[in-house]
Protein backbone atom coordinates (compact mmCIF):
# COMPACT_ATOMS: atom_id res chain seq x y z
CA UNK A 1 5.06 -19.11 -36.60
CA UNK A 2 5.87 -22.32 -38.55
CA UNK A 3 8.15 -25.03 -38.30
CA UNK A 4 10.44 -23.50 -41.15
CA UNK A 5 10.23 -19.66 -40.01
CA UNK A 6 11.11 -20.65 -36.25
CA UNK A 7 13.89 -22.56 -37.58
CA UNK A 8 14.84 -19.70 -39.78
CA UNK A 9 14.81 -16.54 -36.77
CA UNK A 10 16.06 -19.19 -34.32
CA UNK A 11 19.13 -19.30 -36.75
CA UNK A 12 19.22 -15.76 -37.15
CA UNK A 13 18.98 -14.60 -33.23
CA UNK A 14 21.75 -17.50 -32.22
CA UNK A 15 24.09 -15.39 -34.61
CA UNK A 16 23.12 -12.02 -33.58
CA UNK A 17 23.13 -12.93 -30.08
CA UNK A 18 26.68 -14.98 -30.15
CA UNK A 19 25.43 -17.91 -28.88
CA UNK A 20 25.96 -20.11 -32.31
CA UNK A 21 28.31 -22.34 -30.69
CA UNK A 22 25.91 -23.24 -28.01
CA UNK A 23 22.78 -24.30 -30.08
CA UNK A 24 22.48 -27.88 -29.15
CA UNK A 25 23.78 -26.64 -25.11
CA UNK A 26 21.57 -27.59 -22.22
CA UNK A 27 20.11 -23.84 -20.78
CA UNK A 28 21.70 -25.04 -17.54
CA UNK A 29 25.06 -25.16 -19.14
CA UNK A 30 25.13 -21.61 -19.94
CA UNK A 31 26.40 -19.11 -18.13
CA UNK A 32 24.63 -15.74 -16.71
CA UNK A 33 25.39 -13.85 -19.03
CA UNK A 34 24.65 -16.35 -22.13
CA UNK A 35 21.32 -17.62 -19.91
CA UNK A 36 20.50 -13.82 -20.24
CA UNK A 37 21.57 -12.68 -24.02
CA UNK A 38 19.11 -16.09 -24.67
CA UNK A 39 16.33 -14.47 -22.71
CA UNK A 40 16.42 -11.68 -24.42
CA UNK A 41 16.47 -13.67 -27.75
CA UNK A 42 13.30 -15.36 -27.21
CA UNK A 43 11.69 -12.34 -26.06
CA UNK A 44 12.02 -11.08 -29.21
CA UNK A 45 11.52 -13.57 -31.50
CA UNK A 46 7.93 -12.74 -32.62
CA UNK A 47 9.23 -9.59 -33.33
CA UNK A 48 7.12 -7.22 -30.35
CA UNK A 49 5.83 -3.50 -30.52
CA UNK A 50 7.49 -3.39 -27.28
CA UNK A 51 10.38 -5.02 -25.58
CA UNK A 52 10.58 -4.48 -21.73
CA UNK A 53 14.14 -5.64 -20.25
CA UNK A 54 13.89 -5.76 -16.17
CA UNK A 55 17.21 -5.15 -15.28
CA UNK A 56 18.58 -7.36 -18.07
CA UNK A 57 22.08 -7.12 -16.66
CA UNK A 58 22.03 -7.35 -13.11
CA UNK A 59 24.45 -9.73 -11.47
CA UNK A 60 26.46 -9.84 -15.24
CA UNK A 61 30.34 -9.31 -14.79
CA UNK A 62 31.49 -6.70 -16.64
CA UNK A 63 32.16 -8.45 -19.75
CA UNK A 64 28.66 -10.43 -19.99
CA UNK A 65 27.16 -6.21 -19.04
CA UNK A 66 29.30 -5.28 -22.13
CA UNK A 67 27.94 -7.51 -24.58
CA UNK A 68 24.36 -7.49 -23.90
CA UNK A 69 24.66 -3.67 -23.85
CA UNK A 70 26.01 -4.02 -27.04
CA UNK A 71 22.89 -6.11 -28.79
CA UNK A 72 20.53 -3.54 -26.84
CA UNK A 73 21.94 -1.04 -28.84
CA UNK A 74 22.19 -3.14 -32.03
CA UNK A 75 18.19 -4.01 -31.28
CA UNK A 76 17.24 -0.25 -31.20
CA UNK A 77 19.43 1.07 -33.96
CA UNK A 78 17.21 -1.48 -35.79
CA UNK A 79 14.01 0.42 -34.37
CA UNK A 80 13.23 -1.70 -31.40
CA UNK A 81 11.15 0.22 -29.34
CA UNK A 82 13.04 -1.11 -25.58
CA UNK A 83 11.55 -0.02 -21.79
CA UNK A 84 14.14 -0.88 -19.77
CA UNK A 85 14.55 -0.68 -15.73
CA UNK A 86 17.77 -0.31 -14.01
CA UNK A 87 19.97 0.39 -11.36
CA UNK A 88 23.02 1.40 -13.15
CA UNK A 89 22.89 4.85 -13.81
CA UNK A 90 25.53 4.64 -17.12
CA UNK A 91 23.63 1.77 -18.41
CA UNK A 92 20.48 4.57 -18.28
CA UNK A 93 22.82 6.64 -19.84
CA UNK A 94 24.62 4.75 -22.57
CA UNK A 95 21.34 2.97 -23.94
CA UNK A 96 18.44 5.32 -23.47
CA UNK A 97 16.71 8.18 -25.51
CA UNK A 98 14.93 9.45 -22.50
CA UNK A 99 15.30 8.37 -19.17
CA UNK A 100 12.63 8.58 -15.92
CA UNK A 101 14.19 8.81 -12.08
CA UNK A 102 12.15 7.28 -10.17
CA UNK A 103 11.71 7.15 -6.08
CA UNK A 104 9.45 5.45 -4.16
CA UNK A 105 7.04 4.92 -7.65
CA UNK A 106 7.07 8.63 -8.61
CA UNK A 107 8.60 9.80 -11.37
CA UNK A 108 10.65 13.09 -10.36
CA UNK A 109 12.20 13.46 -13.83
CA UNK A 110 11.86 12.38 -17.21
CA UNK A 111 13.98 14.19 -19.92
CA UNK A 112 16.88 13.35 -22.31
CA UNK A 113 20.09 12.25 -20.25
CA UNK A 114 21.90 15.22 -21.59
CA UNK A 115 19.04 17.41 -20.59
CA UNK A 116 18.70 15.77 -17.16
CA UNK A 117 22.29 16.66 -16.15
CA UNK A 118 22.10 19.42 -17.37
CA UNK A 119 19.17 20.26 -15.26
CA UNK A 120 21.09 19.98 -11.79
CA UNK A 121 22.70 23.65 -13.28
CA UNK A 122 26.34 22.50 -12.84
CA UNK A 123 28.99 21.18 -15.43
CA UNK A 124 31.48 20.01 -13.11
CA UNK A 125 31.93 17.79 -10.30
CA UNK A 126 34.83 17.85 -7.63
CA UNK A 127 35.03 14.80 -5.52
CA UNK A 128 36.81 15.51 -1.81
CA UNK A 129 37.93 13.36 0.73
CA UNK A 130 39.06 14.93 3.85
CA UNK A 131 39.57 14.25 7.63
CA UNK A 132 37.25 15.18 9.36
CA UNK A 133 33.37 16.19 9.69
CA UNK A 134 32.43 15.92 6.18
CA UNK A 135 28.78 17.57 6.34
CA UNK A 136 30.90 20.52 8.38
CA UNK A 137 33.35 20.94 4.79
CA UNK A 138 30.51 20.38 2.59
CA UNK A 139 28.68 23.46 4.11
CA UNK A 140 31.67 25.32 4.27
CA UNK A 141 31.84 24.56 0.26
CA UNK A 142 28.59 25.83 -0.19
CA UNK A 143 29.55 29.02 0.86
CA UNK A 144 31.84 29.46 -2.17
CA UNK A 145 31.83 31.38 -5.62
CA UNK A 146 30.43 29.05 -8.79
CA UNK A 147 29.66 26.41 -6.04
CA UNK A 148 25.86 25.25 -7.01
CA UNK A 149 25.59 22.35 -3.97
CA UNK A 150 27.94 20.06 -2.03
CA UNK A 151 26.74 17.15 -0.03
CA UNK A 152 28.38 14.25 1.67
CA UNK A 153 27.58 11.26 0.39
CA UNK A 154 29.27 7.54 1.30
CA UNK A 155 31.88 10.04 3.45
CA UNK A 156 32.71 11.84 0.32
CA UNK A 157 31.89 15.26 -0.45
CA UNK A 158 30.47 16.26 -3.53
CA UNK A 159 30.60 19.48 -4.63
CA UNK A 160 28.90 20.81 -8.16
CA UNK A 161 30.31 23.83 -9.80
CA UNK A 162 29.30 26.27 -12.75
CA UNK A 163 32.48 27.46 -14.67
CA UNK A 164 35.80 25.98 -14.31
CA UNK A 165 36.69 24.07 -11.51
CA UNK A 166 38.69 26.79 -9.15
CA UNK A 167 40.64 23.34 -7.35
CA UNK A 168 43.04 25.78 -5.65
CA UNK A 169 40.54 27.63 -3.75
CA UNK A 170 38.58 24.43 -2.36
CA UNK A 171 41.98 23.19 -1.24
CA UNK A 172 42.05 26.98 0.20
CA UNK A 173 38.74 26.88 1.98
CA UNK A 174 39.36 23.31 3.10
CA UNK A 175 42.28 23.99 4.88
CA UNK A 176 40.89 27.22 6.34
CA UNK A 177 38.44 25.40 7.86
CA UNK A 178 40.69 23.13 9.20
CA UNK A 179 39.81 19.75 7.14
CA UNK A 180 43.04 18.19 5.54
CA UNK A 181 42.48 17.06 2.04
CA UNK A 182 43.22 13.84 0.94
CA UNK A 183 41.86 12.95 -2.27
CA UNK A 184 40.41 14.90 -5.06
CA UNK A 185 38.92 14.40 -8.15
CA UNK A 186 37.31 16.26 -10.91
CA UNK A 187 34.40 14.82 -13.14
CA UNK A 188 31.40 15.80 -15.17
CA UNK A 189 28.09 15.31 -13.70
CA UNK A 190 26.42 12.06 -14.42
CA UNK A 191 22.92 10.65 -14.03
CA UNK A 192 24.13 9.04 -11.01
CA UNK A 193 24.25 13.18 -9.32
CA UNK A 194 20.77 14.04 -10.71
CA UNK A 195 19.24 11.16 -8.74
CA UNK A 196 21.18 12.03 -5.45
CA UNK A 197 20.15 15.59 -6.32
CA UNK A 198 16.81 14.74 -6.77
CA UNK A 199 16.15 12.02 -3.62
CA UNK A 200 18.91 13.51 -1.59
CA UNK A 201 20.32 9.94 -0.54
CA UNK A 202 22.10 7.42 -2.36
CA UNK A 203 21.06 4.21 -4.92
CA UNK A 204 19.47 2.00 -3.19
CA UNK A 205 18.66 -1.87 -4.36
């Protein structure tokens, strides 16, 4: 690349990437998430087949997350062909066409994230906090109509369901069990469930 053409992307990918105002700014001065948008910046400048992004956003605060998720996107709407590794399940989710789950350096799954949730054959999640034995509730849940699993997992229990979410007779069974409910929440499964589904523990660093 010549003098003139680096000069011209350089301009380019200090707009894109909203770092403009820091041109002429000392890489030390920047902060993680600028140090990182910049990164990715210069790994694209020759304009690659393939981009590969190594957890691109871990240790960002929310905001700097945000952004870069934002020129990720922007990258592959242009056709940027991205592999990307990462720990947050939504970022997986949010930015990917297909996504692997991996354990241990075997892939267990590889599909669309739609058709990944969709896999663990439930379409809602209840969340439960109780008092008590939670593995002892969670069994108890499996025992119930619609109910596809339930596990306990960082003291809550998870339960997946087919069909609407019958809340009133978990509460039921809970309480006939003797556990005392104290928190409940309903949600749709997430890529985050398929992997506990899949290793049976939780995300580990």
């Amino acid at each position: 690349m010549g003098a003139r053409e680096s000069r011209r992307v350089t301009a380019e990918l200090l707009d894109q990437f909203r770092l403009t105002d820091r041109a002429r700014a000392e890489v030390e001065q920047l902060s993680g998430g600028m140090a990182q948008r910049l990164m990715v910046a210069r790994a694209i400048m020759h304009r690659p087949q393939i981009l590969f992004l190594d957890e691109p956003t871990a240790g960002l605060d929310p905001q700097s997350r945000l952004a870069l998720w934002e020129i990720v996107g922007e990258l592959h709407a242009q056709g940027q062909t991205i592999l990307l590794t990462t720990h947050y399940m939504e970022e997986a989710d949010q930015l990917c066409d297909r996504v692997a789950i991996m354990d241990h350096g075997v892939i267990l799954a590889l599909d669309t994230p739609a058709g990944l949730k969709h896999s663990i054959g439930a379409d809602t999640e209840v969340c439960l906090t109780a008092e008590g034995d939670g593995e002892a509730l969670a069994a108890s849940m499996r025992s119930l109509d619609h109910v596809t699993d339930a596990r306990v997992v960082d003291g809550v229990v998870h339960v997946w369901m087919r069909g609407r979410p019958l809340l009133p007779a978990l509460i039921a069974d809970a309480d006939a069990a003797g556990f005392t409910v104290t928190d409940l929440h309903v949600t749709e499964p997430t890529l985050e469930t398929v992997f506990i589904n899949l290793t049976g523990k939780e995300l580990r660093e």
